[in-house]
Protein backbone atom coordinates (compact mmCIF):
# COMPACT_ATOMS: atom_id res chain seq x y z
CA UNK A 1 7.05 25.90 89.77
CA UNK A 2 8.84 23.68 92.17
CA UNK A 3 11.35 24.73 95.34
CA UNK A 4 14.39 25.22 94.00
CA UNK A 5 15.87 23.37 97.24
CA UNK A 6 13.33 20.34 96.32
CA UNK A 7 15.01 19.86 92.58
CA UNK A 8 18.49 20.38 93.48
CA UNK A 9 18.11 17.64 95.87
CA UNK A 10 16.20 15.00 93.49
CA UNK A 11 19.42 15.78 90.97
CA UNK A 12 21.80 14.63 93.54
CA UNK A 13 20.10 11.84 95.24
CA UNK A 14 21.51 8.37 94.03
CA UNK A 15 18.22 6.07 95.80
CA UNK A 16 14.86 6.37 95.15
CA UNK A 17 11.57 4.59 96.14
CA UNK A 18 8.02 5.08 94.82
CA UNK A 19 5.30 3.70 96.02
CA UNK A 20 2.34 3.76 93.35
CA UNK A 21 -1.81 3.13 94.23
CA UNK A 22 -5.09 3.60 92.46
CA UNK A 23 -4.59 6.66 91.48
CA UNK A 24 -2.20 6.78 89.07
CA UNK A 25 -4.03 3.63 87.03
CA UNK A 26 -7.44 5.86 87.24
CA UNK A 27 -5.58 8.49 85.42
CA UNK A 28 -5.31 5.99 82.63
CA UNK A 29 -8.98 5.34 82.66
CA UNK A 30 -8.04 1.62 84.48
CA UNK A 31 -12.07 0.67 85.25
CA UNK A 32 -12.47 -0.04 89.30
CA UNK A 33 -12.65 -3.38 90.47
CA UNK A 34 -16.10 -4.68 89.25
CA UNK A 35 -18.22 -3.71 86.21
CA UNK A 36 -20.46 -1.12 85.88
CA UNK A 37 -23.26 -3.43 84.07
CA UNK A 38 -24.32 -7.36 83.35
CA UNK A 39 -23.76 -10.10 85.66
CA UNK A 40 -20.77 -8.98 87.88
CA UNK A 41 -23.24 -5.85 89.51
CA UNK A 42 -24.81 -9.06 91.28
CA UNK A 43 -22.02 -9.90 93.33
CA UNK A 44 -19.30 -7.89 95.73
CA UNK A 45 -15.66 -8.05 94.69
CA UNK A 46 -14.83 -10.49 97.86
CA UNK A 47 -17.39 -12.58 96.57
CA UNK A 48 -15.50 -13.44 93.71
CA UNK A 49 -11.66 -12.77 94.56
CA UNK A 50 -10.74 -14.91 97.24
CA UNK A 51 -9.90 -18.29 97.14
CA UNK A 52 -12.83 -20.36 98.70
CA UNK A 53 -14.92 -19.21 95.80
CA UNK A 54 -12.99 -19.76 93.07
CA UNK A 55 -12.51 -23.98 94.77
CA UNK A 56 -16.06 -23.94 94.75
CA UNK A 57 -17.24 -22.25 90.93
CA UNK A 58 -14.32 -21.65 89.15
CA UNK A 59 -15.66 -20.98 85.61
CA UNK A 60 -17.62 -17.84 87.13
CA UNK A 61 -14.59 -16.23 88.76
CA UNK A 62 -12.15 -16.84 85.63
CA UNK A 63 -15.23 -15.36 84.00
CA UNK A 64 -15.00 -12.15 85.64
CA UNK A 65 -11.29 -12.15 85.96
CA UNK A 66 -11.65 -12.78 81.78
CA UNK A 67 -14.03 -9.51 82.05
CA UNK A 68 -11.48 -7.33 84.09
CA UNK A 69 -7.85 -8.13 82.30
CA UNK A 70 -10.18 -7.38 78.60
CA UNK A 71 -11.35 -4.28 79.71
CA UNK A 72 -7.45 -3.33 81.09
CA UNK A 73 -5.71 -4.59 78.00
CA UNK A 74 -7.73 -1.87 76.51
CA UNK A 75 -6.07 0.96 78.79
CA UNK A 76 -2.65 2.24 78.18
CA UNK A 77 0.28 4.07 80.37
CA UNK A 78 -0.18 7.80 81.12
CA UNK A 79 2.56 10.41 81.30
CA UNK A 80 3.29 9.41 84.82
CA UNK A 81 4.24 6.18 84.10
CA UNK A 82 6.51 7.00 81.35
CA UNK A 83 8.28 9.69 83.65
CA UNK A 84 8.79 6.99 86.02
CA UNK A 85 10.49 5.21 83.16
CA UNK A 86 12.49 8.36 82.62
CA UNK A 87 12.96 8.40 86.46
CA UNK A 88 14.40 4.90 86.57
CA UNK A 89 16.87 6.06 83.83
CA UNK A 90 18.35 8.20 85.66
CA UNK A 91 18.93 6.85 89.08
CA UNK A 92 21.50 4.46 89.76
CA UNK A 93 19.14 2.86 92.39
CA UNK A 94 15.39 2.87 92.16
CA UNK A 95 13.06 0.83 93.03
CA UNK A 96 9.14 1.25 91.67
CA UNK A 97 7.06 -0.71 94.50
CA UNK A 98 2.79 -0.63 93.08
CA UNK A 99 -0.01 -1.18 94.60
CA UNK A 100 -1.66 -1.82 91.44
CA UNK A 101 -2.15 -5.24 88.87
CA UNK A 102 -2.77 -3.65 86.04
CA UNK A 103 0.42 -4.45 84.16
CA UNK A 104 1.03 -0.94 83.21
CA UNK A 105 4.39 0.35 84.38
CA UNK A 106 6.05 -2.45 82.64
CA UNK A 107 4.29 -1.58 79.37
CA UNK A 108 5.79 1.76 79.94
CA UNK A 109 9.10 0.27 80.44
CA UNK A 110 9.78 -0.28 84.22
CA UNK A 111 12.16 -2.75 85.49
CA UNK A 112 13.01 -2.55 88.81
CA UNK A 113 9.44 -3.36 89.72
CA UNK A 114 7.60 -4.97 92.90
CA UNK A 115 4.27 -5.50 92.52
CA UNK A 116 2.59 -6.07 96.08
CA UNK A 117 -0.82 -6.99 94.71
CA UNK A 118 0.46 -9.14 91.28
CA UNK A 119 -0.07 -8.76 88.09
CA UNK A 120 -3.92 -9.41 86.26
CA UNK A 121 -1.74 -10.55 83.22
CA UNK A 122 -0.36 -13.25 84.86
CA UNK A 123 -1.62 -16.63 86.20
CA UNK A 124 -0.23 -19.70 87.79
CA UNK A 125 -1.49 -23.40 88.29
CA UNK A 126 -2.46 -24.48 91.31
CA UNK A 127 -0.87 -27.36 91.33
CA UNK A 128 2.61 -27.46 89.82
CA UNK A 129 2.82 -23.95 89.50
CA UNK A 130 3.80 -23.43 86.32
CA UNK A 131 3.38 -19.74 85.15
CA UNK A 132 1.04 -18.46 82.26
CA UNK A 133 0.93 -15.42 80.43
CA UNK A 134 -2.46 -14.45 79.20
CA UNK A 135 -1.47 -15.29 75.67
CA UNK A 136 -1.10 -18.98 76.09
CA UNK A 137 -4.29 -19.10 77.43
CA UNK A 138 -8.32 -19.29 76.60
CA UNK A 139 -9.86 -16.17 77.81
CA UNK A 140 -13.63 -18.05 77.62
CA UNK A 141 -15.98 -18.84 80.20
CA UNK A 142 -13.75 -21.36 81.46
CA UNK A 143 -11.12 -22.16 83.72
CA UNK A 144 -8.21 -23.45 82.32
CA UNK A 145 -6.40 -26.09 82.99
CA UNK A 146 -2.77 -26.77 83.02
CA UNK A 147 -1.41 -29.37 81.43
CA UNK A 148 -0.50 -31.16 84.46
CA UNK A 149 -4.28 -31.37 85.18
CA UNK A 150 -4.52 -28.05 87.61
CA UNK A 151 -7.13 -25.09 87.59
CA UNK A 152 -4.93 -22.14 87.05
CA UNK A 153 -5.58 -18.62 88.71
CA UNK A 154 -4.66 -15.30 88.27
CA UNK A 155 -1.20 -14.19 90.00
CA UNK A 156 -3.16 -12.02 91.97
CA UNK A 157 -3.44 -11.61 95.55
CA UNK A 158 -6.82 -12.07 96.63
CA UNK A 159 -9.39 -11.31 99.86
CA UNK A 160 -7.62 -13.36 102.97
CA UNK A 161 -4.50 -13.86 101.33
CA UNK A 162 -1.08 -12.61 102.34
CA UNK A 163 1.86 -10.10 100.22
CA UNK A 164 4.08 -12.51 98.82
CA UNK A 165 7.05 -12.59 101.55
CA UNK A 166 10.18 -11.86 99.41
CA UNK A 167 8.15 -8.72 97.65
CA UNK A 168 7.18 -7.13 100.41
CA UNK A 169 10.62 -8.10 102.40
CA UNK A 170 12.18 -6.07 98.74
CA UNK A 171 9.79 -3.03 99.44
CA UNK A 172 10.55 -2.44 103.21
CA UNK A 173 14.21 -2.84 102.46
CA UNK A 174 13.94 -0.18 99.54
CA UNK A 175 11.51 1.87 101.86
CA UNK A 176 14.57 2.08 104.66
CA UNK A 177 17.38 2.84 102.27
CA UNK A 178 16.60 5.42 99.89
CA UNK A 179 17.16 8.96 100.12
CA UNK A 180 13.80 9.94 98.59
CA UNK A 181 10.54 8.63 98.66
CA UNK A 182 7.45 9.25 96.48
CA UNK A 183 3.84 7.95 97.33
CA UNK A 184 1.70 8.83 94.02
CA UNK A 185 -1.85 7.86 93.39
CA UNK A 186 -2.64 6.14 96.59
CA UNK A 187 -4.98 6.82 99.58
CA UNK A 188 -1.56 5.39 102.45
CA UNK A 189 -5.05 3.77 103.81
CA UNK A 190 -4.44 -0.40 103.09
CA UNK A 191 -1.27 -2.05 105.38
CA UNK A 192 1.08 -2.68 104.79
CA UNK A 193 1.88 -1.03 101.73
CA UNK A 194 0.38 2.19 104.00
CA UNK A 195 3.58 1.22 105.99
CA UNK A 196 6.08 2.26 103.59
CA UNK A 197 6.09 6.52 103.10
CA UNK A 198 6.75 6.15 107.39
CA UNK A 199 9.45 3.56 107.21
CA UNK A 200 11.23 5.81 104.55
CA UNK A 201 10.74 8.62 106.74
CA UNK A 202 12.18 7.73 110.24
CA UNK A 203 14.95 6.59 108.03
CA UNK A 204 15.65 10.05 107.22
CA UNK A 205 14.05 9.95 103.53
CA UNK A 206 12.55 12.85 102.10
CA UNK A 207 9.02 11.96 101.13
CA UNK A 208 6.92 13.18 98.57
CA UNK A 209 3.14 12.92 97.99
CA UNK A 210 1.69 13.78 94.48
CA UNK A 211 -1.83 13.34 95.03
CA UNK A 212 -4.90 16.00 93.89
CA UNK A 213 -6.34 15.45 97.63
CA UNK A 214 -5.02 15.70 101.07
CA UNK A 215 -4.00 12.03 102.31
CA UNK A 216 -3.66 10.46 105.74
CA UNK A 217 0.00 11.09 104.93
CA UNK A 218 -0.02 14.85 103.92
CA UNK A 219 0.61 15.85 107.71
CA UNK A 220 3.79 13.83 107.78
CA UNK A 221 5.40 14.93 104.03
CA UNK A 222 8.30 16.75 103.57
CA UNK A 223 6.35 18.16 100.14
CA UNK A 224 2.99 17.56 98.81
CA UNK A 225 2.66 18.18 95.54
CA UNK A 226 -1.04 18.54 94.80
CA UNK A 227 -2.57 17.34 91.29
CA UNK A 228 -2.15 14.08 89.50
CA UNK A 229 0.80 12.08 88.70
CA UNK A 230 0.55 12.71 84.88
CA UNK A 231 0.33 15.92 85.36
CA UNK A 232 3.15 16.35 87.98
CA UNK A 233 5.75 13.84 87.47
CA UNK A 234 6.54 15.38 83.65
CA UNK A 235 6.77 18.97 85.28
CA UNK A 236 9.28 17.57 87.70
CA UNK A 237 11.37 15.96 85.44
CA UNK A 238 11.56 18.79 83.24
CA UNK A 239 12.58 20.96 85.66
CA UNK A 240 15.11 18.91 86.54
CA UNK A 241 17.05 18.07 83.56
CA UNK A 242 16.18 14.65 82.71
């Protein structure tokens, strides 16, 4: 199915980079970013995930943040995560950058993971900074409180606020030194994870899109593999071996 040239490549490479967006989530039936019914249709996303808002009424954004990491705890990884899992395996060096919060590649069993965006099942006082799982909290109507008296927040990156530094430092230098790159799932529209597939490539990089559509990037790939991740990624590894 694949070029022959293409596999015997991927066998021999030693670095690899993947950059992972929407796309790959959807394929797990992840819901999009507000609700389809009730309250939430009332208000845009920016409304509620940025900071200002969430100073001013916390209990209603914890409320929908509550609503969103329910309704993903109820999703689970697709084939194309676990081939990425299968992927890491087998590379000495790889490096799985996402776009997405939905805590699914390390359910899989990722490692080597930097997530650009955070991660929904995660949250962080706002104060002391103490990190929560989701577990140790109330998932009400709410927002919690830490013990040392601070709201806490999701560890998510919201509207107006910037990549944390030393991530996004990690994914440019994995960007510039591996030998292959994959961009699965994700439109290469939003900077400056958009950045990424271009810094691999003028680094000499082969890059690789698996997307069902044509991308802003197609036009500079070295192969586009058309069709979803969880389709694609398990052919691929098949055919090569692993």
């Amino acid at each position: 199915m694949f070029d022959s040239g293409l596999i015997a490549y991927l066998k021999k490479a030693l670095k690899v980079a993947v950059l992972t967006g929407a796309g790959v989530s959807a394929e797990s039936g992840v819901p999009t970013f507000r609700g389809k019914e009730g309250l939430w249709k009332k208000f845009k996303p920016e409304e509620l995930a940025n900071f200002d808002s969430f100073m001013k009424n916390p209990d209603i954004v914890w409320e929908w943040y509550a609503f969103r990491k329910k309704m993903m705890s109820e999703v689970h990884p697709n084939p194309g995560h676990h081939s990425l899992v299968k992927m890491e395996e087998y590379y000495p060096d790889f490096t799985l950058i996402t776009q997405n919060i939905d805590n699914l590649h390390r359910i899989a069993g990722s490692k080597n993971i930097l997530e650009l965006h955070g991660n929904i099942r995660r949250n962080y006082c706002l104060d002391c900074g103490r990190q929560y799982d989701d577990e140790q909290l109330q998932m009400g109507k709410t927002a919690p409180r830490c013990e040392c008296g601070g709201l806490i927040r999701p560890d998510v990156v919201w509207f107006g606020e910037m990549l944390p530094q030393d991530i996004l430092n990690a994914a440019f230098r994995a960007a510039e030194e591996c030998e292959v790159f994959f961009s699965l799932g994700t439109s290469a529209l939003v900077s400056p994870a958009s950045m990424l597939p271009m810094i691999a490539k003028t680094a000499n990089a082969l890059l690789i899109e698996i997307n069902p559509e044509e991308t802003e990037l197609t036009k500079a790939v070295d192969h586009h593999l058309q069709g979803p991740s969880g389709e694609i990624l398990p052919q691929l590894i098949q055919e090569m071996g692993i």
